[in-house]
N, C-alpha and C. Protein backbone atom coordinates (compact mmCIF):
# COMPACT_ATOMS: atom_id res chain seq x y z
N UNK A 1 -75.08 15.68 46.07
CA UNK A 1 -74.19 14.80 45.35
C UNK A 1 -73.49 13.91 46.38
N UNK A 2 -73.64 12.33 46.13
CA UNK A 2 -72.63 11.66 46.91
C UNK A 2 -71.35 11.57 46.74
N UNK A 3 -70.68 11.39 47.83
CA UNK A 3 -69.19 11.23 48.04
C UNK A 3 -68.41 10.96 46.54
N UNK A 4 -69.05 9.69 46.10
CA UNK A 4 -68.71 8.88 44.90
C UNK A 4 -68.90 9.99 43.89
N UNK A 5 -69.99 10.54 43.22
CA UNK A 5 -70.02 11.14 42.07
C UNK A 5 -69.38 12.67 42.60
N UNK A 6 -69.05 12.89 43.48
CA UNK A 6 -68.06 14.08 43.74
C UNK A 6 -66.66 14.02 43.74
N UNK A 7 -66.02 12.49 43.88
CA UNK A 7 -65.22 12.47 43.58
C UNK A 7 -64.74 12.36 41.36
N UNK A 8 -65.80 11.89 40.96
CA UNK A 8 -65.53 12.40 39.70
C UNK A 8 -66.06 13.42 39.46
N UNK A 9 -66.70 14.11 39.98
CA UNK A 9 -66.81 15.35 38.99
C UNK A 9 -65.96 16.70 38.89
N UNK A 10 -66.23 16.97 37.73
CA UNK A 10 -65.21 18.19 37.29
C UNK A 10 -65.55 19.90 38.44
N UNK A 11 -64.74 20.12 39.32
CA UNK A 11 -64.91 20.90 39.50
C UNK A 11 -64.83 22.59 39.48
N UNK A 12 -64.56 22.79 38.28
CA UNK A 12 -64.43 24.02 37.37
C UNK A 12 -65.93 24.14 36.93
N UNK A 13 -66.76 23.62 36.79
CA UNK A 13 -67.80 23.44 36.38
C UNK A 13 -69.10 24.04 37.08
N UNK A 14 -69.56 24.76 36.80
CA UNK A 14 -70.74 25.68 37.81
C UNK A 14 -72.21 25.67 36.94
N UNK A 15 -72.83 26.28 38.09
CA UNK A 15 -74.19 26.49 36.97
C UNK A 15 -74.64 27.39 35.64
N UNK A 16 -73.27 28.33 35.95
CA UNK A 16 -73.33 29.23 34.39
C UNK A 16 -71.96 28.31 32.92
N UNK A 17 -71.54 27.49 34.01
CA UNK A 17 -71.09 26.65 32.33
C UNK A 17 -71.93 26.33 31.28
N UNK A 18 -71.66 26.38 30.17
CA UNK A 18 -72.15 26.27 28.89
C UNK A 18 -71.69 24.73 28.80
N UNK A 19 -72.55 23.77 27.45
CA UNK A 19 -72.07 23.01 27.03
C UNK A 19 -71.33 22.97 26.40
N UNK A 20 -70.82 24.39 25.73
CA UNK A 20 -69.81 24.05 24.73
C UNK A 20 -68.17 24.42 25.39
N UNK A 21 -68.52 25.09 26.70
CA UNK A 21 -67.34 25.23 27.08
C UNK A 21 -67.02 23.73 28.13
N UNK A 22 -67.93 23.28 28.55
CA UNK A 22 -67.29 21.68 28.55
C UNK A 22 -66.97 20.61 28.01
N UNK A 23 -67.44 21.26 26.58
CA UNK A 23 -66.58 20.13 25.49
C UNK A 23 -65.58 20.16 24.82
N UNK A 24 -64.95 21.15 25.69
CA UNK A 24 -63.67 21.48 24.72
C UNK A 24 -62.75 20.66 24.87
N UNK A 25 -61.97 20.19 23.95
CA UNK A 25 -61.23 18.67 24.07
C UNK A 25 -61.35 17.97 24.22
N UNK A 26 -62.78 17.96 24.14
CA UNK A 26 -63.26 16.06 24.50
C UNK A 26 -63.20 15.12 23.45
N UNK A 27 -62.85 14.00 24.21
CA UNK A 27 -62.53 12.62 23.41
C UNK A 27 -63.74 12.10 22.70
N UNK A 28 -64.94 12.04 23.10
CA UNK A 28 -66.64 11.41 23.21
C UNK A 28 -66.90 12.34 24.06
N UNK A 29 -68.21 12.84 22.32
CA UNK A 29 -69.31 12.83 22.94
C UNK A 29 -70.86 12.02 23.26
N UNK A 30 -71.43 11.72 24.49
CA UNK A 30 -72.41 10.83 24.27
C UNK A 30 -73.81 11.62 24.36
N UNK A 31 -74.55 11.70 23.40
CA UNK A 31 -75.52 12.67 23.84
C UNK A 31 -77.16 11.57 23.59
N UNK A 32 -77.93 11.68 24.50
CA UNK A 32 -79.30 11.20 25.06
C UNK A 32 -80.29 12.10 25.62
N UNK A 33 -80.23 13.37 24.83
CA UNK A 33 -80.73 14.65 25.52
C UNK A 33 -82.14 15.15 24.40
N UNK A 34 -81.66 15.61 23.03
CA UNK A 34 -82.21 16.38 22.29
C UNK A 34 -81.87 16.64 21.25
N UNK A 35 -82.62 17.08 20.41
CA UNK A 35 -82.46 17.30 18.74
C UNK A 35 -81.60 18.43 18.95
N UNK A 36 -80.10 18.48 17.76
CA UNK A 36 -79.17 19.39 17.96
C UNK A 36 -78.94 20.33 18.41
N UNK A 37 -78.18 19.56 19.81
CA UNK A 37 -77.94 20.61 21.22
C UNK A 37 -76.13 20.31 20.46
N UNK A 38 -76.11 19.32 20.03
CA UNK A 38 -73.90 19.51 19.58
C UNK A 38 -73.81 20.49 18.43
N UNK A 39 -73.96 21.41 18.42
CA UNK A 39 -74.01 22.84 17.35
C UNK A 39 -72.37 22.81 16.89
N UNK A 40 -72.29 23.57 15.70
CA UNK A 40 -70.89 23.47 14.96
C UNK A 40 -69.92 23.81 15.78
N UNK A 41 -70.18 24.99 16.36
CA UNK A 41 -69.32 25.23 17.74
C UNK A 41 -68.46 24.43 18.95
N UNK A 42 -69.56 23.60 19.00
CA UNK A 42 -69.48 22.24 19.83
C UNK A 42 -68.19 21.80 19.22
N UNK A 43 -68.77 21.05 18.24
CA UNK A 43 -67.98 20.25 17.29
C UNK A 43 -66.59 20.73 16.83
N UNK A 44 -66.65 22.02 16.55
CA UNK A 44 -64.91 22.71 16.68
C UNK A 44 -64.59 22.71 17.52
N UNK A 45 -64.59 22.51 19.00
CA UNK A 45 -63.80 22.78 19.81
C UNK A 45 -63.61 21.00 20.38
N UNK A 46 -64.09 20.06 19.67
CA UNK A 46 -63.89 18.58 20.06
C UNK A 46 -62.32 18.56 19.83
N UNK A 47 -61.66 17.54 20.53
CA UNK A 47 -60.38 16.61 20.38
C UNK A 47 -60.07 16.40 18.56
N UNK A 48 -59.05 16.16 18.58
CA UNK A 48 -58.57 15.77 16.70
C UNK A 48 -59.35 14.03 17.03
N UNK A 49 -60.36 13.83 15.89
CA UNK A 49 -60.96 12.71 15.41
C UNK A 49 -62.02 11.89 16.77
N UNK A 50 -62.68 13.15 16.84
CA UNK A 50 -63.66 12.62 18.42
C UNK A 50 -64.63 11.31 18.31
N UNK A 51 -65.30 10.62 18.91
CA UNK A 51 -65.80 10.10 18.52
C UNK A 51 -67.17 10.48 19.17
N UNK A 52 -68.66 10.54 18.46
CA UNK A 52 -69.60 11.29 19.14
C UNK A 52 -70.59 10.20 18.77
N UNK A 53 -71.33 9.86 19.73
CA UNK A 53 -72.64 9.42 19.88
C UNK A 53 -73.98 10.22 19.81
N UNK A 54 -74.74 10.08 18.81
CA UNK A 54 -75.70 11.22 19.05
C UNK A 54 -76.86 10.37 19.26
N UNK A 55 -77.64 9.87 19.96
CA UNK A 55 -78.22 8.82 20.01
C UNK A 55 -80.08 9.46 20.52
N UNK A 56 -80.10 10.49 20.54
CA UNK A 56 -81.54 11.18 21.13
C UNK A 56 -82.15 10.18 19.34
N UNK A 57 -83.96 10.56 19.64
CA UNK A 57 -84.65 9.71 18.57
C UNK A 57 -86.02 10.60 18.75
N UNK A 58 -86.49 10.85 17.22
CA UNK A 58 -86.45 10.09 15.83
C UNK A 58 -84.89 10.94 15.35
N UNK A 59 -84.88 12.24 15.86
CA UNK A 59 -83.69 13.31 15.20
C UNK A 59 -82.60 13.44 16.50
N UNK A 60 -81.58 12.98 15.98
CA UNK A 60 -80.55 12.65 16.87
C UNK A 60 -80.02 14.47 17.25
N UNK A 61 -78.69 14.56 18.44
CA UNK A 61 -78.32 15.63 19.17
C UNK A 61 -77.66 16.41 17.68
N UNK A 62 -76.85 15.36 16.89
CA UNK A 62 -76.30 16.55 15.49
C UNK A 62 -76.46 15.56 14.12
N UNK A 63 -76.70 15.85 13.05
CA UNK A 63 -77.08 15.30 12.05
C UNK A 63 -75.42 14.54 11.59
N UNK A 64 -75.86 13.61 10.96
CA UNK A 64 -74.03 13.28 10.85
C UNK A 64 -73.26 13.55 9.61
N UNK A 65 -73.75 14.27 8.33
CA UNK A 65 -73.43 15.18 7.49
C UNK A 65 -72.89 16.32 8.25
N UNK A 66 -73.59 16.83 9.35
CA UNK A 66 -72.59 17.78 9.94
C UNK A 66 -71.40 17.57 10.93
N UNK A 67 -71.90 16.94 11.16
CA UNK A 67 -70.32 15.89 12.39
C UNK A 67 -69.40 15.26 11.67
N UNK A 68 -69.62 15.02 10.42
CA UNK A 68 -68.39 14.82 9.36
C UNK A 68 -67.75 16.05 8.83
């Protein structure tokens, strides 16, 4: 990792973090990964009124009946 992206990154963060324990309180989520990896779990532990990008294709990261 360079200088630059070490200075932002979170360092609480290891190789046994989970995704859902790094989304806890998050403002946005942007996801470009995979068909629903943002599980309900996820989604409860988001910020009050998150705003989430689920943008993977043809079947986005969470369906948006469930993210509502």
């Amino acid at each position: 990792m360079n200088e630059f992206k070490r200075s932002l990154a979170n360092p609480t963060v290891t190789q046994d973090t989970t995704l859902e324990e790094v989304c806890v309180g998050a403002d946005v989520l942007i996801g470009v990964s995979a068909p629903r990896v943002f599980t309900e779990a996820i989604l409860s532990g988001l910020a009050k009124d998150p705003i989430i990008f689920a943008m993977a294709n043809p079947e986005p990261e969470v369906r948006p009946e469930l993210a509502k």
